[in-house]
Protein backbone atom coordinates (compact mmCIF):
# COMPACT_ATOMS: atom_id res chain seq x y z
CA UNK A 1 -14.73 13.14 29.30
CA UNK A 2 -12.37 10.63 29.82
CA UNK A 3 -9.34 10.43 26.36
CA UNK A 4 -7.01 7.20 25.81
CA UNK A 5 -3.76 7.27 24.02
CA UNK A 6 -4.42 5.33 20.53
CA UNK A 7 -1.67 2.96 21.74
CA UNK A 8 -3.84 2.36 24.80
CA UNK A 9 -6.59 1.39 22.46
CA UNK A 10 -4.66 -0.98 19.86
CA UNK A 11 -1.75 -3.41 19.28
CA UNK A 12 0.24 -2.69 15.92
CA UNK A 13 1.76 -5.35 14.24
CA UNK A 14 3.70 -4.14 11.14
CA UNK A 15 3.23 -6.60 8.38
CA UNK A 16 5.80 -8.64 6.05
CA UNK A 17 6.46 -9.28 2.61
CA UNK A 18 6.34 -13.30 1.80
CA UNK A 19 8.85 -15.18 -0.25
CA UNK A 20 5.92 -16.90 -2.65
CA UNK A 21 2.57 -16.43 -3.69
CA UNK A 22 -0.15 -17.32 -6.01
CA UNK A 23 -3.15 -16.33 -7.60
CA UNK A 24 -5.06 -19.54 -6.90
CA UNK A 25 -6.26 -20.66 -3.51
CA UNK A 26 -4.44 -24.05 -2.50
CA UNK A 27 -4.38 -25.86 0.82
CA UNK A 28 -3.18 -24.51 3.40
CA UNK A 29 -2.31 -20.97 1.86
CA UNK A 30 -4.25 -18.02 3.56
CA UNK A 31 -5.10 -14.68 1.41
CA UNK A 32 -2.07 -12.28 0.84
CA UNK A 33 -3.70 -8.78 1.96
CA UNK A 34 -1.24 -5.61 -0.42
CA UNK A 35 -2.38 -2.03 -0.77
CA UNK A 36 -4.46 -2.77 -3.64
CA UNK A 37 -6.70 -4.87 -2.05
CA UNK A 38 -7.97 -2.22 0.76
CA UNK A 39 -10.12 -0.85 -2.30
CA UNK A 40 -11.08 -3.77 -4.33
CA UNK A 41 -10.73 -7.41 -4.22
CA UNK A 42 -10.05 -7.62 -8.20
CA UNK A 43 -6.46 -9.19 -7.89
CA UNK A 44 -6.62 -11.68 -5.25
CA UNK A 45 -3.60 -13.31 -4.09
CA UNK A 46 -2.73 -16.34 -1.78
CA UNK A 47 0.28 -17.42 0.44
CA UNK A 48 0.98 -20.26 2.71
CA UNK A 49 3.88 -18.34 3.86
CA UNK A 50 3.71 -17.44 7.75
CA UNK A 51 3.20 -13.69 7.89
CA UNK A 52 1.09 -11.29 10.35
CA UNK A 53 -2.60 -12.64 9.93
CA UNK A 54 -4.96 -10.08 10.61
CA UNK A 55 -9.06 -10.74 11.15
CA UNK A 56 -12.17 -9.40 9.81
CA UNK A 57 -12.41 -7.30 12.85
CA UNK A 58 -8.74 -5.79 12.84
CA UNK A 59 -8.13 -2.28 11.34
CA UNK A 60 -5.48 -2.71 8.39
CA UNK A 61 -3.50 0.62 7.06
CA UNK A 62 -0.89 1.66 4.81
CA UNK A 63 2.12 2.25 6.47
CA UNK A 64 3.95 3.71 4.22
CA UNK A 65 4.27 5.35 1.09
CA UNK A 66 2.11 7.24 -1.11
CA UNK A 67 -0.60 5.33 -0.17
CA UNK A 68 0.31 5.98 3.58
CA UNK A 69 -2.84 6.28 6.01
CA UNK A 70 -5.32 4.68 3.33
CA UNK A 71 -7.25 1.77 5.98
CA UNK A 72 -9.11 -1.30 5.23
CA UNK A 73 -11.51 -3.89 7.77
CA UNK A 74 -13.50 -6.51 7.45
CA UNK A 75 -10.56 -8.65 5.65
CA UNK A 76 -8.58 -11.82 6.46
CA UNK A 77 -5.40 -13.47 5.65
CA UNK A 78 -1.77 -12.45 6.16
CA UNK A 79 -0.62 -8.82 5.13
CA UNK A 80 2.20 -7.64 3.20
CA UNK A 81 5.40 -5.02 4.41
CA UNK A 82 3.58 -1.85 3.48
CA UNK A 83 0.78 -2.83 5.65
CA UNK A 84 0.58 -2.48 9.52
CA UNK A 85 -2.58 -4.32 11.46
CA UNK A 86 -4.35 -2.57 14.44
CA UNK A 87 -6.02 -4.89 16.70
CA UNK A 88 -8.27 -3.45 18.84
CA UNK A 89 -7.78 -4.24 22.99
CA UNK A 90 -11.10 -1.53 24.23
CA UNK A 91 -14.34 -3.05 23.54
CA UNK A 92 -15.63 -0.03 24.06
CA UNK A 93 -14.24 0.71 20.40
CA UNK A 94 -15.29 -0.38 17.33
CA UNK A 95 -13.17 -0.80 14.14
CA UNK A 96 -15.01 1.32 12.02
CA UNK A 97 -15.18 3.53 14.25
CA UNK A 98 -11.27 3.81 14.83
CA UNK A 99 -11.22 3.22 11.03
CA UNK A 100 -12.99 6.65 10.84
CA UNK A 101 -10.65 8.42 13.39
């Protein structure tokens, strides 16, 4: 059996808080990913900041924190300083399956 380094597998791209957002959509503003929303989407918030946009099929996890190591997929938007993306490079990998590693 053949192993990989993680870092062999992904690209991490720590995230960033923005200077302004808002609870309602507007043109142009993407959705503002926080902690809070790897669990729920009860408290949406929007941005047109620039920030580290993730995809529905990059791995999102709590950097930091007390939350640290809680993940998230399947979301899009930009995400905020607590939050680190994991894009995956090896198709031979799947995000929930790294999501469950």
């Amino acid at each position: 059996m053949n192993y990989k380094p993680l870092g062999e597998i992904v690209t991490i791209r720590k995230g960033k808080k923005v200077s302004h957002f808002s609870y309602e959509k507007t043109n142009g503003s993407k959705r503002y990913i926080q902690i809070g929303d790897l669990r729920n989407n009860e408290n949406l918030k929007y941005s047109s900041d620039n920030g580290v946009e993730v995809v529905k099929e990059d791995l999102i996890i709590v950097w930091d924190g007390a939350n640290a190591g809680t993940i998230g997929f399947g979301l899009e938007g930009v995400i905020g300083s607590t939050l680190a993306a994991l894009k995956i490079n090896d198709d031979s990998f799947s995000t929930p399956f790294i999501g469950r590693l």
